[in-house]
C-alpha atoms as a PDB file:
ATOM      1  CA  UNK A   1       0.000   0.000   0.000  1.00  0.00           C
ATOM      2  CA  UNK A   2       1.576   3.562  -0.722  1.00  0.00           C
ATOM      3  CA  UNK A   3       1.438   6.165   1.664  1.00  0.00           C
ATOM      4  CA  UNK A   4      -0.642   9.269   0.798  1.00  0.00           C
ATOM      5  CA  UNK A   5       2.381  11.215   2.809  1.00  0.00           C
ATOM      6  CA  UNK A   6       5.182   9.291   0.558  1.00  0.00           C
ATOM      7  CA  UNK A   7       6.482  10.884  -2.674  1.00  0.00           C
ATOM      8  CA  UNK A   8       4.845   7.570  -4.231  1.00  0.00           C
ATOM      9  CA  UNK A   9       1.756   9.123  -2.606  1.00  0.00           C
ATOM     10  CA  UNK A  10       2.009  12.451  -3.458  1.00  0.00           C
ATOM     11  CA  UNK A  11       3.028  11.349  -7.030  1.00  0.00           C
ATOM     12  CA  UNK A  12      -0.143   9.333  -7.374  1.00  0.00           C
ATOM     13  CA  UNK A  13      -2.317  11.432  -6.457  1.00  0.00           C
ATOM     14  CA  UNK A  14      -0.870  14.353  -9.026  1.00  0.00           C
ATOM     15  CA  UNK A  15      -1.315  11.263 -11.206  1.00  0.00           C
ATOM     16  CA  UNK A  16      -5.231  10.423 -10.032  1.00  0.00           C
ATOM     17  CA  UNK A  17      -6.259  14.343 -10.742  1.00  0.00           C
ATOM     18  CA  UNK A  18      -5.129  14.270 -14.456  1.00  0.00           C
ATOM     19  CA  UNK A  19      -1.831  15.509 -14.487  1.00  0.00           C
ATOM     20  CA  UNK A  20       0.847  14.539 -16.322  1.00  0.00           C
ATOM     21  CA  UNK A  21       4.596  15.266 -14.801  1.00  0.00           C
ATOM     22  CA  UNK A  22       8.063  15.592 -16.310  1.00  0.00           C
ATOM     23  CA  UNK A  23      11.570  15.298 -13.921  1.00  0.00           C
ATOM     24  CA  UNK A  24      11.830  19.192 -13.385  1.00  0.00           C
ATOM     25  CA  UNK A  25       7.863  19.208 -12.564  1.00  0.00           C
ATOM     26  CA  UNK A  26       8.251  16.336 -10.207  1.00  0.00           C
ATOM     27  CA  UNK A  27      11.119  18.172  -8.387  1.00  0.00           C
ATOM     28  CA  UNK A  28       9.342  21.752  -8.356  1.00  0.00           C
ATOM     29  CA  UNK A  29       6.026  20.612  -7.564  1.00  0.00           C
ATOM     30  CA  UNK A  30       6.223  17.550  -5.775  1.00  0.00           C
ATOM     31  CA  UNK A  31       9.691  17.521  -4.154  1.00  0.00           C
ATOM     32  CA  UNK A  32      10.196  14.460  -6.100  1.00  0.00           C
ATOM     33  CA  UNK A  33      14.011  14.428  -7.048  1.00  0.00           C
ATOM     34  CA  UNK A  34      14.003  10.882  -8.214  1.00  0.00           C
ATOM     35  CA  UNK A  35      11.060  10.758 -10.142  1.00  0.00           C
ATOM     36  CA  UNK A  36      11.908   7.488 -11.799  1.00  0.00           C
ATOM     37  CA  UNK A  37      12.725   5.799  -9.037  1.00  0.00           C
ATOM     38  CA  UNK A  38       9.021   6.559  -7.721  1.00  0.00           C
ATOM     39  CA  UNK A  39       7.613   6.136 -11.213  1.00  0.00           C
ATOM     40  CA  UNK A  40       8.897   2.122 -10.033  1.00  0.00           C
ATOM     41  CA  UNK A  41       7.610   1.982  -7.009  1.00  0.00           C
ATOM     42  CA  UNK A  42       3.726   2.812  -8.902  1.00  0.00           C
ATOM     43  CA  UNK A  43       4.366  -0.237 -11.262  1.00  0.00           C
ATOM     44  CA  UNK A  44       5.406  -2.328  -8.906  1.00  0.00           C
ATOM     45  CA  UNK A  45       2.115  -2.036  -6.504  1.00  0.00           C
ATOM     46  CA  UNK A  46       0.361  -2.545  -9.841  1.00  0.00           C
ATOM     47  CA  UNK A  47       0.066   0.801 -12.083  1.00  0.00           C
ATOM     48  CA  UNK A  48       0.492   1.522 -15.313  1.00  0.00           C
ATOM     49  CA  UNK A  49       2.271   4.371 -15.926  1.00  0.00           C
ATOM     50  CA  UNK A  50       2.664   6.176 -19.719  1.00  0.00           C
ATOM     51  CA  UNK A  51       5.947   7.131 -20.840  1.00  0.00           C
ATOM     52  CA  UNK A  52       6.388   9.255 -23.475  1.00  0.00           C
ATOM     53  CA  UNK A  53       9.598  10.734 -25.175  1.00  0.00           C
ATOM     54  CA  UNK A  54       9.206  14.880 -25.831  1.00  0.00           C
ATOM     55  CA  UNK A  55      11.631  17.766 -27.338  1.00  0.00           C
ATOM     56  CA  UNK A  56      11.206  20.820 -25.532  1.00  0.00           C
ATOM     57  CA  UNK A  57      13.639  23.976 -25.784  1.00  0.00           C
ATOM     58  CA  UNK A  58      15.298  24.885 -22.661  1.00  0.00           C
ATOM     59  CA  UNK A  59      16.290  28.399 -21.329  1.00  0.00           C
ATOM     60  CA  UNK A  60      19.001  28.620 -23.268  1.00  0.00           C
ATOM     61  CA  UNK A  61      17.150  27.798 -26.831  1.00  0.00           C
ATOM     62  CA  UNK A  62      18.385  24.634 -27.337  1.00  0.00           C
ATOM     63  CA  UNK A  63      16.354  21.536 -28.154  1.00  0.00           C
ATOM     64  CA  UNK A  64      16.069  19.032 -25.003  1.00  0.00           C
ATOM     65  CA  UNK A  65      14.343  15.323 -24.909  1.00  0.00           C
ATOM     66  CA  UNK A  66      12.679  14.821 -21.798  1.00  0.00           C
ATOM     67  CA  UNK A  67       9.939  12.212 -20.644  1.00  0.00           C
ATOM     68  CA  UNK A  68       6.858  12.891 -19.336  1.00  0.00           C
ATOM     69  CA  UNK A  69       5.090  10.296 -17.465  1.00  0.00           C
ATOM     70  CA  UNK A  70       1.019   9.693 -16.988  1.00  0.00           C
ATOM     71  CA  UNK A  71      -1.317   7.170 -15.483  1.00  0.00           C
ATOM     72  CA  UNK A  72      -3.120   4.723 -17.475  1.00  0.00           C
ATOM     73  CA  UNK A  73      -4.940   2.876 -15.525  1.00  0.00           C
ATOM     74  CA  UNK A  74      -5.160   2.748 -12.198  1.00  0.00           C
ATOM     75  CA  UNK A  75      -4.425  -0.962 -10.973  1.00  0.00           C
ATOM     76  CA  UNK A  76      -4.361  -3.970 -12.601  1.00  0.00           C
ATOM     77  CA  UNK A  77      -5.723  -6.492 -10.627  1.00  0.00           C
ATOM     78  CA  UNK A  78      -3.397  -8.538  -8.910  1.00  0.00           C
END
């Protein structure tokens, strides 16, 4: 079970209202510095998380790939 006052938690529940999230987000927002390492603690309690590659330009004007990350479905049944 994950904690609603764990970064999984607070993660999930960014997840549960619609939101998508990106690394910088996650740190910003959530105080989520390793959001990858929570994006594994989601799929392994059963979640489905969407990963998808994006450019973005950066403060500097130059092209960046980043992921951003979004729940699919909620839990698969165990």
């Amino acid at each position: 079970m994950i904690s609603h006052n764990s970064q999984a938690g607070r993660l999930l529940h960014h997840f549960e209202q619609g939101f998508s999230i990106n690394r910088l987000d996650a740190l910003i927002q959530l105080g989520i510095f390793e959001l990858s390492a929570r994006i594994i603690d989601l799929e392994a309690h059963g979640y489905i998380i969407h990963k998808e590659r994006k450019t973005v330009t950066n403060r500097f004007g130059e092209k960046a790939s980043v992921t951003e990350y979004s729940l699919i479905k909620e839990k698969v049944a165990a």
